[in-house]
Protein backbone atom coordinates (compact mmCIF):
# COMPACT_ATOMS: atom_id res chain seq x y z
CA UNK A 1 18.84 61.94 -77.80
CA UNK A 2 21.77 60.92 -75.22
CA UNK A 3 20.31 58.64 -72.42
CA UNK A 4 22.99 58.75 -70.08
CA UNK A 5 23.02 62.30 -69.84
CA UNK A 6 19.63 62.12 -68.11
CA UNK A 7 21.14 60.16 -65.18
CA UNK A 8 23.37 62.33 -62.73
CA UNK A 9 26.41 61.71 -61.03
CA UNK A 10 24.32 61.83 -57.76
CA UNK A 11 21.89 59.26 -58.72
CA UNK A 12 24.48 56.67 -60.13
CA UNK A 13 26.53 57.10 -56.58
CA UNK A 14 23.11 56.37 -54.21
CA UNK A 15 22.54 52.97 -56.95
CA UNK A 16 26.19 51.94 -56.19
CA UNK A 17 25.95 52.39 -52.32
CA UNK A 18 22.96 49.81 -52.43
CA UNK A 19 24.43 47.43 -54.39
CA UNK A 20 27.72 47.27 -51.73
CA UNK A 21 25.34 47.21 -49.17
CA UNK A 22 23.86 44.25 -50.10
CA UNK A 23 27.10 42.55 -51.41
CA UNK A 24 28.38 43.45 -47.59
CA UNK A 25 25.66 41.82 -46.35
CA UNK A 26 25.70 38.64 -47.69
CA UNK A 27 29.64 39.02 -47.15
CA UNK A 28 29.12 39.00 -43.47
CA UNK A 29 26.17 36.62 -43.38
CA UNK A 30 27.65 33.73 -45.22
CA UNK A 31 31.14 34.79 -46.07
CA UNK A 32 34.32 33.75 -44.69
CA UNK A 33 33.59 35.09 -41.08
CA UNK A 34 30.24 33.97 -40.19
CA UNK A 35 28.25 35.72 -37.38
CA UNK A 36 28.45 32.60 -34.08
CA UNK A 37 24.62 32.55 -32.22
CA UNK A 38 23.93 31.45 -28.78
CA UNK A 39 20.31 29.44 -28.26
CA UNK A 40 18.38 27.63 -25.21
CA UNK A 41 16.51 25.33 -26.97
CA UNK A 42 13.80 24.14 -24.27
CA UNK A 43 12.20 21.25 -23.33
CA UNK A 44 14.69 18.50 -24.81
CA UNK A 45 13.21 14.79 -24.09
CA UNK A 46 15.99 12.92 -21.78
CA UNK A 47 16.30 9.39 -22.99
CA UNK A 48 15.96 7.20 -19.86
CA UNK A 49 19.23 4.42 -20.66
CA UNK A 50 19.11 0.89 -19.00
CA UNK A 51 15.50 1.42 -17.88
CA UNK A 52 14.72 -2.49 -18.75
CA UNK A 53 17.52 -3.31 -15.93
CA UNK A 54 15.41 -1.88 -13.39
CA UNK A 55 12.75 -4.17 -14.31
CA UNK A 56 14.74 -7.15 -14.37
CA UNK A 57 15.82 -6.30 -10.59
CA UNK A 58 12.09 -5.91 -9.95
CA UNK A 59 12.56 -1.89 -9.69
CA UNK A 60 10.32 0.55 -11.21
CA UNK A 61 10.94 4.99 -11.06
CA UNK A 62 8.07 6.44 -8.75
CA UNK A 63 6.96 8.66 -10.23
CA UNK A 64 6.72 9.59 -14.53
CA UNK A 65 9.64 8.54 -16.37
CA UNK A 66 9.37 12.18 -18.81
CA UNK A 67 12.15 13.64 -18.03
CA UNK A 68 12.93 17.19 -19.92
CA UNK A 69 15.81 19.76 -20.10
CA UNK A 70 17.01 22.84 -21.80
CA UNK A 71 19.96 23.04 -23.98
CA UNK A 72 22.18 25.84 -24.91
CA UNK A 73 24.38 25.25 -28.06
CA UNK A 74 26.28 27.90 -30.29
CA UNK A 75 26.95 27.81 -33.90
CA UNK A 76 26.39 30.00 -37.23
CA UNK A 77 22.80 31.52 -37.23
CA UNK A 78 22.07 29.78 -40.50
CA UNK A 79 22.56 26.37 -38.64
CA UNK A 80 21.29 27.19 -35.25
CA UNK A 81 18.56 28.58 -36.18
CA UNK A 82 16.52 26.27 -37.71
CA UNK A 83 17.17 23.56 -34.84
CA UNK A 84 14.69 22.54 -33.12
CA UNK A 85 14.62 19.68 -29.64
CA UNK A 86 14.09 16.64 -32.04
CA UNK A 87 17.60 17.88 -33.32
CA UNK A 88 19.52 17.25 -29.82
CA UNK A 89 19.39 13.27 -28.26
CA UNK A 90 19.81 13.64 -24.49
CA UNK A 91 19.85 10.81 -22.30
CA UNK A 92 20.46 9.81 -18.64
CA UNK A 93 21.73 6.29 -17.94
CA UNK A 94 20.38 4.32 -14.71
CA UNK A 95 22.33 1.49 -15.22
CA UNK A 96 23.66 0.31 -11.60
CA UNK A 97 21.36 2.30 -9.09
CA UNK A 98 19.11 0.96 -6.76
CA UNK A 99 16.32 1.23 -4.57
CA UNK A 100 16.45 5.33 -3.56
CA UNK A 101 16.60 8.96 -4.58
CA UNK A 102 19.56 9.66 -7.02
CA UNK A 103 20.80 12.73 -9.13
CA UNK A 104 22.05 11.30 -12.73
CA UNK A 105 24.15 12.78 -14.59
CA UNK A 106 22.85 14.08 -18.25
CA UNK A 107 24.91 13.97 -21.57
CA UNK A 108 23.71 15.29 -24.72
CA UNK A 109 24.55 14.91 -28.02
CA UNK A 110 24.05 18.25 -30.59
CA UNK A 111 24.45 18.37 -34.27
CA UNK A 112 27.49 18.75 -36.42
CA UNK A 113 28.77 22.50 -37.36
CA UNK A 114 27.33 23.72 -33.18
CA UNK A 115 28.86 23.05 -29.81
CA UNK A 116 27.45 22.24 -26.73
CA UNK A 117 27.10 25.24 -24.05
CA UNK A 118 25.49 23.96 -21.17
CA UNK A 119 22.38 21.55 -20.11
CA UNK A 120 19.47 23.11 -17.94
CA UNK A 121 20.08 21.02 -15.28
CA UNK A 122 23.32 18.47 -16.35
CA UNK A 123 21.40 16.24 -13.25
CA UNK A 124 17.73 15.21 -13.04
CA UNK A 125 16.15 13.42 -9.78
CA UNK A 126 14.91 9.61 -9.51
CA UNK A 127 13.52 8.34 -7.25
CA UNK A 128 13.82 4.03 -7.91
CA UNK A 129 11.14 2.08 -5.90
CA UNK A 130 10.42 -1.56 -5.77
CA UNK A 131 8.42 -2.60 -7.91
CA UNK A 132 4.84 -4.69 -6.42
CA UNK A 133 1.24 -5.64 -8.10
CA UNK A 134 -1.59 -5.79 -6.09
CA UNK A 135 -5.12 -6.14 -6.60
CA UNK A 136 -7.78 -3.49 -5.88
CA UNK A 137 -11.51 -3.34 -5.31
CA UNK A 138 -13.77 -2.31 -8.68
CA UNK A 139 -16.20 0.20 -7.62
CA UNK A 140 -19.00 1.71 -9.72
CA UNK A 141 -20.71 4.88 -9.80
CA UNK A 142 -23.94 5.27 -11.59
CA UNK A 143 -24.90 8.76 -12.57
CA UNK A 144 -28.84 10.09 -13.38
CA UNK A 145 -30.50 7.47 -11.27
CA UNK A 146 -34.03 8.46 -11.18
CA UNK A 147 -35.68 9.39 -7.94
CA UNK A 148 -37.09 6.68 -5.70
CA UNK A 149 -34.84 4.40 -7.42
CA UNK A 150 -31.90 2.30 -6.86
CA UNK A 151 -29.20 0.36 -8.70
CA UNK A 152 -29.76 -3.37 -8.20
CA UNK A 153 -28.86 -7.13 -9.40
CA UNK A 154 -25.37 -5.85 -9.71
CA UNK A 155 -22.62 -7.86 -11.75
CA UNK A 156 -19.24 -6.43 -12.26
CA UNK A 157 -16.60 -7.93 -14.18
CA UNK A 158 -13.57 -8.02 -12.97
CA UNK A 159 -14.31 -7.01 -9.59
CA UNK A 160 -10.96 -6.76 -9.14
CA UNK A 161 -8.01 -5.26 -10.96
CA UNK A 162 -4.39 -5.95 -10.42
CA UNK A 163 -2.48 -2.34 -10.27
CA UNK A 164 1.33 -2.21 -10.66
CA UNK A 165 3.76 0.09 -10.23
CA UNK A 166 6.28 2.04 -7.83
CA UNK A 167 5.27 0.58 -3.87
CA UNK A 168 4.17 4.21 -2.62
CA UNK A 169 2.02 4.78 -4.99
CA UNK A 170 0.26 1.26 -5.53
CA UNK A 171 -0.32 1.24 -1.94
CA UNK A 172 -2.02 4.85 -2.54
CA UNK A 173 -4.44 3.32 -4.47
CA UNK A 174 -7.71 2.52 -2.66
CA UNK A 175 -9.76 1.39 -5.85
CA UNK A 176 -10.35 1.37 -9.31
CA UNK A 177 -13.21 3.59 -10.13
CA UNK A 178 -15.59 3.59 -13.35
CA UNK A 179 -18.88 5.89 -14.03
CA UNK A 180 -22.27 4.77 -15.46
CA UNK A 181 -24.61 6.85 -17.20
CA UNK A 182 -27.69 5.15 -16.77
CA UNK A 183 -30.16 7.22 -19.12
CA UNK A 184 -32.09 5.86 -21.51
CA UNK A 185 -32.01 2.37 -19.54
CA UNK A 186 -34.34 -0.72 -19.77
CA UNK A 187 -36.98 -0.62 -17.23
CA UNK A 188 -37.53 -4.14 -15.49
CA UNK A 189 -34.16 -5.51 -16.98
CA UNK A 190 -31.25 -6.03 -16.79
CA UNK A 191 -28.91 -3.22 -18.40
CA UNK A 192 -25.58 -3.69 -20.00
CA UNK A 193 -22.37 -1.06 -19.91
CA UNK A 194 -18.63 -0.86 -20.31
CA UNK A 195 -17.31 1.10 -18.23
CA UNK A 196 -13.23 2.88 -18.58
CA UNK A 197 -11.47 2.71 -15.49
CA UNK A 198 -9.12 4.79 -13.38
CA UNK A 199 -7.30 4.53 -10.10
CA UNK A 200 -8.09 6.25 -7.38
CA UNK A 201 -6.48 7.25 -4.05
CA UNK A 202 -8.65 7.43 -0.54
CA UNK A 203 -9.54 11.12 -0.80
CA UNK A 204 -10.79 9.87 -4.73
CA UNK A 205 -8.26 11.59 -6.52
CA UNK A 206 -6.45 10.43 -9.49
CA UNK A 207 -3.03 8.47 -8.83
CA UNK A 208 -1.26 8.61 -11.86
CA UNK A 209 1.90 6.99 -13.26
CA UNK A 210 0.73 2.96 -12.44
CA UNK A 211 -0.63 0.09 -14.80
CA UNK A 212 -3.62 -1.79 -14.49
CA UNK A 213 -4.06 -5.28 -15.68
CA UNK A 214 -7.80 -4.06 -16.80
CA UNK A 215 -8.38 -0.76 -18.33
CA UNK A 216 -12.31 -1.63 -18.86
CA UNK A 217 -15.08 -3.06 -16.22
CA UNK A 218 -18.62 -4.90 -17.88
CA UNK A 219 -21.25 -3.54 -15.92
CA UNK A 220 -24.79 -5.74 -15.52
CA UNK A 221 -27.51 -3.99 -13.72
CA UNK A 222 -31.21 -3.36 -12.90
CA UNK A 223 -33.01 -0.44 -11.62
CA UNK A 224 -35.16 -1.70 -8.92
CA UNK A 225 -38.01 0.26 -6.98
CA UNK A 226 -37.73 1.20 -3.22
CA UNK A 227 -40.04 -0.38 -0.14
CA UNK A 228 -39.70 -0.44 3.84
CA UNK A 229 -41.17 -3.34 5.45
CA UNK A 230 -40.87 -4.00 9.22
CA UNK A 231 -38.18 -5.82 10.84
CA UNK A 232 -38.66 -8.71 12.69
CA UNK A 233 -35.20 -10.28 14.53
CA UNK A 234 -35.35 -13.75 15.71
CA UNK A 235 -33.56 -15.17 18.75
CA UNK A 236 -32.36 -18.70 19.91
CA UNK A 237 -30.49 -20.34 22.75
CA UNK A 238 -30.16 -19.08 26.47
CA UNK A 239 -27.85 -16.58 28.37
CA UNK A 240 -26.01 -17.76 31.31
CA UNK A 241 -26.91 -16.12 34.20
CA UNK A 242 -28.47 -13.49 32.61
CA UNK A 243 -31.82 -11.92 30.40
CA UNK A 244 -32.67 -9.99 27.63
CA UNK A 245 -34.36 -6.63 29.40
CA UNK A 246 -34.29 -4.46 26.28
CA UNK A 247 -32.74 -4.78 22.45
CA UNK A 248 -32.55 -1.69 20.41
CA UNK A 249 -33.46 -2.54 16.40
CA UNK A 250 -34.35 -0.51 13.65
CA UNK A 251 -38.16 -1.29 13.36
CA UNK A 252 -38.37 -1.26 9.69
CA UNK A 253 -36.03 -1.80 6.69
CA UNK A 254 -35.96 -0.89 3.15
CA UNK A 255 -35.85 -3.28 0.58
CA UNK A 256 -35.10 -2.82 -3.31
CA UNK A 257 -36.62 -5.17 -6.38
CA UNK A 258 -38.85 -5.00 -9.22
CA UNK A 259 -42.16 -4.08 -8.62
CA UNK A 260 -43.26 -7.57 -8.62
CA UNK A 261 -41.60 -8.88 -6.20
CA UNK A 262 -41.75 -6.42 -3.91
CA UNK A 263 -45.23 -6.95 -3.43
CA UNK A 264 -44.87 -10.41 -1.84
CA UNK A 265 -42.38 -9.15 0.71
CA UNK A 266 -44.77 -7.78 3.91
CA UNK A 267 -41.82 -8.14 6.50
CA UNK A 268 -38.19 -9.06 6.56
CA UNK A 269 -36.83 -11.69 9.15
CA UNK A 270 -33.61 -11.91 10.36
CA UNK A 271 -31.66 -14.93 10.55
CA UNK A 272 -32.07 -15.98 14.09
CA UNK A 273 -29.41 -14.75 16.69
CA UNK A 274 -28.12 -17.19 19.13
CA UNK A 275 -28.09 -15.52 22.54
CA UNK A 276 -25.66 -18.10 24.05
CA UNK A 277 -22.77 -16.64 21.82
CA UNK A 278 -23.50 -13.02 23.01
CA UNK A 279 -20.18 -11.73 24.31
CA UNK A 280 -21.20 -8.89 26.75
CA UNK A 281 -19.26 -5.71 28.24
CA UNK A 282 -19.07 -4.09 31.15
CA UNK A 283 -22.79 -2.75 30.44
CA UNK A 284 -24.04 -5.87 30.31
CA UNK A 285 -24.52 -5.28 26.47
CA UNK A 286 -23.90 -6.53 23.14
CA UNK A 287 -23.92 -5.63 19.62
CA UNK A 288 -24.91 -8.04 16.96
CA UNK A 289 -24.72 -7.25 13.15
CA UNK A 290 -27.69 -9.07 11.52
CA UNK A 291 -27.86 -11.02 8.51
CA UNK A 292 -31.67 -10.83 7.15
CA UNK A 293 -33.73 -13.75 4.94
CA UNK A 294 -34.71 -11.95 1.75
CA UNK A 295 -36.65 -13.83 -1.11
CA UNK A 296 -35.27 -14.17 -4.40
CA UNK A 297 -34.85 -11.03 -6.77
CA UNK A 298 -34.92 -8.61 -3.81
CA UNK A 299 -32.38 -7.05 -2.08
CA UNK A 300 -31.89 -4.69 0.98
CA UNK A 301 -31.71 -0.93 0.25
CA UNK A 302 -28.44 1.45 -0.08
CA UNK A 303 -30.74 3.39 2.91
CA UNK A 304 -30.50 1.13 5.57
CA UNK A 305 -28.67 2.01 8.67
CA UNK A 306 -26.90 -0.40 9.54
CA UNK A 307 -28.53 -3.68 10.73
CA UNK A 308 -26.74 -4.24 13.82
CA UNK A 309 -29.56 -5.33 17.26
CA UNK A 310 -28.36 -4.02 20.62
CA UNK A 311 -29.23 -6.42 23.52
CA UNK A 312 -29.38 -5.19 26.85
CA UNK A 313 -28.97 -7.72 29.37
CA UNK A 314 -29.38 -8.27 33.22
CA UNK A 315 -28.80 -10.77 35.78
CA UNK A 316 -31.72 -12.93 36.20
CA UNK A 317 -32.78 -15.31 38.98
CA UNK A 318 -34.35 -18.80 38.04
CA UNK A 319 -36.05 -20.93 40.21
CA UNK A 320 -37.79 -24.53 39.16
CA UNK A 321 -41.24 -25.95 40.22
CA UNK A 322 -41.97 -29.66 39.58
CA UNK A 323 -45.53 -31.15 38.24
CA UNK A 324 -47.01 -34.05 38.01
CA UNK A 325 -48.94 -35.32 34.86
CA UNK A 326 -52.09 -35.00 36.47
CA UNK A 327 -51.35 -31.08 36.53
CA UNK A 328 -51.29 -30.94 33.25
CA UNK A 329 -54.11 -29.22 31.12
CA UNK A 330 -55.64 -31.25 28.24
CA UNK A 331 -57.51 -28.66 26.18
CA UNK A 332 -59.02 -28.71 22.56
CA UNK A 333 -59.73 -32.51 22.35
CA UNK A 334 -62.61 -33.21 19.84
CA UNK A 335 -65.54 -33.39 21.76
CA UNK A 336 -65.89 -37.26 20.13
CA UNK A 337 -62.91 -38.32 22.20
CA UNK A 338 -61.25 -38.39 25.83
CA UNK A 339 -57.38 -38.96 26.69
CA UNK A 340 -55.23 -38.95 30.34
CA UNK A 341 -52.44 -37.89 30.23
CA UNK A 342 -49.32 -40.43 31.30
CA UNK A 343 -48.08 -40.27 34.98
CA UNK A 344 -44.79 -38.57 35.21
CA UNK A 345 -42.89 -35.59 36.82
CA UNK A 346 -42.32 -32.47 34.86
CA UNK A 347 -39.76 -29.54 35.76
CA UNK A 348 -40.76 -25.92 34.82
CA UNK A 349 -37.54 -23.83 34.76
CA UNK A 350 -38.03 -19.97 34.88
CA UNK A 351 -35.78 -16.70 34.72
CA UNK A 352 -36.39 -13.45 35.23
CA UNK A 353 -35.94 -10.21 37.28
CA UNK A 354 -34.99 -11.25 40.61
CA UNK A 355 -37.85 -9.56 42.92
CA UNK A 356 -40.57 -10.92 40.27
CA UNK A 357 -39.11 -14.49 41.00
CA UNK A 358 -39.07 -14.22 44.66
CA UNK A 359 -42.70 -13.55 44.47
CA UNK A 360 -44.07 -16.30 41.59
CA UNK A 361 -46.10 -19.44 43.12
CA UNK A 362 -46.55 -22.56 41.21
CA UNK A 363 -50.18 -21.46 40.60
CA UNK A 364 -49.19 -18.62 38.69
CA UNK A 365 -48.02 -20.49 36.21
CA UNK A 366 -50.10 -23.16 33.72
CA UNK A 367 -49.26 -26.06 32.39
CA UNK A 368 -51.10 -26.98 28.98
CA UNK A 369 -51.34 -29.63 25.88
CA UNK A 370 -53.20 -28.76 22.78
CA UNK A 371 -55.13 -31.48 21.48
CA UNK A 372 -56.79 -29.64 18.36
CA UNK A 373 -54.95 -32.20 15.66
CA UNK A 374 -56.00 -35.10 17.66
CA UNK A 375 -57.96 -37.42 14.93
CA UNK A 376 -57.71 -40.68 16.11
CA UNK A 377 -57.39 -43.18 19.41
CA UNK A 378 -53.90 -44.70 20.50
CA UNK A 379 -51.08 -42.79 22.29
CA UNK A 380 -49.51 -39.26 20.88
CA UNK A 381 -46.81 -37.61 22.10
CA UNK A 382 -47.42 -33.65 22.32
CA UNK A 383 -45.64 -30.41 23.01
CA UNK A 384 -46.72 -29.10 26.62
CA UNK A 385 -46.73 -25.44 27.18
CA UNK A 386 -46.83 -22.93 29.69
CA UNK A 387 -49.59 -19.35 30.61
CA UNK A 388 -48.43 -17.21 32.99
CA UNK A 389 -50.09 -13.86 33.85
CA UNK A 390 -46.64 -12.55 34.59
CA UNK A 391 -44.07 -11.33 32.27
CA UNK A 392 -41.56 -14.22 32.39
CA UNK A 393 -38.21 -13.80 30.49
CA UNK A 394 -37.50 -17.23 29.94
CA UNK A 395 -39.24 -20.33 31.06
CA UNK A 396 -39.04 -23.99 29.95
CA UNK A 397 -40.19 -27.62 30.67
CA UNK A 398 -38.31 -30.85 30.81
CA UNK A 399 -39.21 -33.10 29.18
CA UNK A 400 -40.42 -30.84 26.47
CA UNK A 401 -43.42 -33.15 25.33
CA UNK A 402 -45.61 -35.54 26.71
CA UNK A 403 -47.58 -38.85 26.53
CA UNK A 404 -51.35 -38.95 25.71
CA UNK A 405 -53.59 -41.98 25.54
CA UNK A 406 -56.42 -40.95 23.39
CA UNK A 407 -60.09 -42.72 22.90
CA UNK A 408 -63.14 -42.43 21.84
CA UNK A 409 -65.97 -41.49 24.42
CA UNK A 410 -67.70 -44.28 25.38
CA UNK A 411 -71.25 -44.39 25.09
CA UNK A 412 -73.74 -44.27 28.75
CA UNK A 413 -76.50 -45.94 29.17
């Protein structure tokens, strides 16, 4: 049988037209006149030269130093192709600008066998700051605190943070902030966290692109149960001229602690307020913040108001009545002893609303010495005080005490 007779003329032409096709091809492809390709490759990392100098002159960029741009090169397909933005080295050099907004110049550098087209943009925008460090507050946020609760015996560490960077946006920063989850704490002890912190601007938002000299805050707290006690505020000295005729006060305050020891804690007392420093305006008023006296291992609640008294004052008249010893009530003695009190004058110095002065007589008011802790004969010198049936602002004797010769009653016959 003859083999090649089976294969036509027809079918050995279509075979041959393949095979040049191919051979073309590759011709064209690889050969001696290679097809040239044009290719943006994007996003090309711009290598920021001389960036140390700016430290050195105690500069810093505002702003993130990542800059990127997009590259156009041409070349054979076989080489271009393949190329990706590790392939290209651009870079932008800031050596000898200063404080302000620039445009630098870009150069790039693209492999062997392709040619540079263009740079998308050949200029990229700095803006070179000073360079400051300044410390901010730590503040902590504790999430999932049960109700009727509160976060108490606080210790943070550092409770501050140094933050450095470009000026405009250091001085953006308000705080460094951290969050604490606070489930599964100890109840009645003190609780132990490490917080990650971030810097945040005045309207709480991230402000990115500045160091910290602390990344990490150690949290030490306690939840503490919630009371309100009343509020006592205490008062000392005199106003010149003038009298308290009203104070506005919150009448109770709310106190935090462990159970405990909030149930030796009936009232709170302020410390006392000296009405002699009271600078007044043109209402006769005055607003005092007040520091309170709280025991150890409680503290005052996140719920307060704020503890600020409000005196209202007026212009008061005084007027002064003198006494004599023998004027003088001795009250309370023991019944097993007598006493006189010692000759001498006494002034009684009162304030108060004007008409209620004009019409006070020395009878209205009393002058009195206890005698109650009197225990044994001799001479004692005791406190005298004053009952009125009036409501007297302010009223005072000088001297403030007196003499008393104390004995025993004699037995009559």
């Amino acid at each position: 049988m003859n083999f090649n007779s089976k294969i036509s003329p027809n079918t050995v032409n279509k075979i041959l037209s393949v095979v040049i096709a191919i051979f073309l091809w590759i011709f064209v492809i690889g050969g001696e006149n290679p097809v040239v390709k044009e290719r943006t490759i994007r996003s090309v990392p711009v290598n920021l030269k001389n960036l140390e100098m700016l430290a050195d002159n105690n500069l810093t960029i505002a702003g993130s130093t990542e800059y990127t741009v997009d590259v156009k090169i041409k070349g054979q397909r076989t080489v271009v192709d393949p190329l990706t933005a590790e392939d290209i080295e651009v870079e932008a050099d800031l050596f000898g600008y200063g404080q302000g907004q620039h445009y630098i110049n870009v150069t790039a550098i693209v492999p062997d066998n392709t040619e540079l087209v263009e740079i998308r943009s050949p200029r990229i925008q700095v803006n070179i700051e000073e360079m400051i460090a300044v410390s901010k507050p730590v503040n902590i946020n504790f999430a999932n605190v049960p109700e009727g609760k509160e976060i108490g015996g606080l210790v943070i560490q550092p409770t501050e943070v140094e933050v450095s960077g470009a000026k405009s946006l250091v001085d953006s920063v308000a705080w460094t902030f951290g969050t604490v989850n606070i489930s599964g704490y100890e109840e009645g002890k003190t609780n132990e966290a490490q917080v990650e912190l971030q810097p945040l601007n005045d309207g709480e938002a991230l402000v990115e692109n500045v160091r910290m000299s602390s990344l990490y805050a150690d949290v030490n707290y306690t939840v503490m149960d919630v009371k309100e006690v009343p509020l006592t505020v205490e008062t000392q000295g005199e106003l010149d001229g003038r009298v308290v005729e009203d104070m506005e006060v919150p009448q109770t305050i709310q106190v935090r602690g462990l159970a405990k020891d909030l149930e030796k804690v009936q009232q709170v007392v302020t410390e006392p307020v000296n009405l002699a420093s009271l600078e007044l305006d043109e209402n006769e008023s005055a607003a005092v913040l007040l520091t309170v006296q709280l025991p150890r291992g409680v503290e005052l609640s996140k719920n307060n108001p704020s503890l600020t008294a409000v005196f209202h004052c007026k212009r008061a008249s005084a007027t002064t009545m003198e006494y004599t010893g023998d004027e003088i009530q001795l009250t309370n003695l023991p019944e097993s002893m007598e006493g006189e009190i010692v000759a001498g004058t006494y002034t009684v110095t009162v304030k108060g609303d004007t008409n209620l002065i004009r019409r006070l007589r020395k009878s209205d008011i009393t002058l009195v010495v206890d005698g109650r802790e009197i225990r044994e004969e001799g001479e004692v010198s005791l406190a005298v005080q004053t009952e009125c049936d009036q409501e007297l602002e302010h009223v005072s004797v000088t001297p403030e005490f007196v003499t008393v010769r104390v004995r025993y009653r004699r037995n009559e016959e």
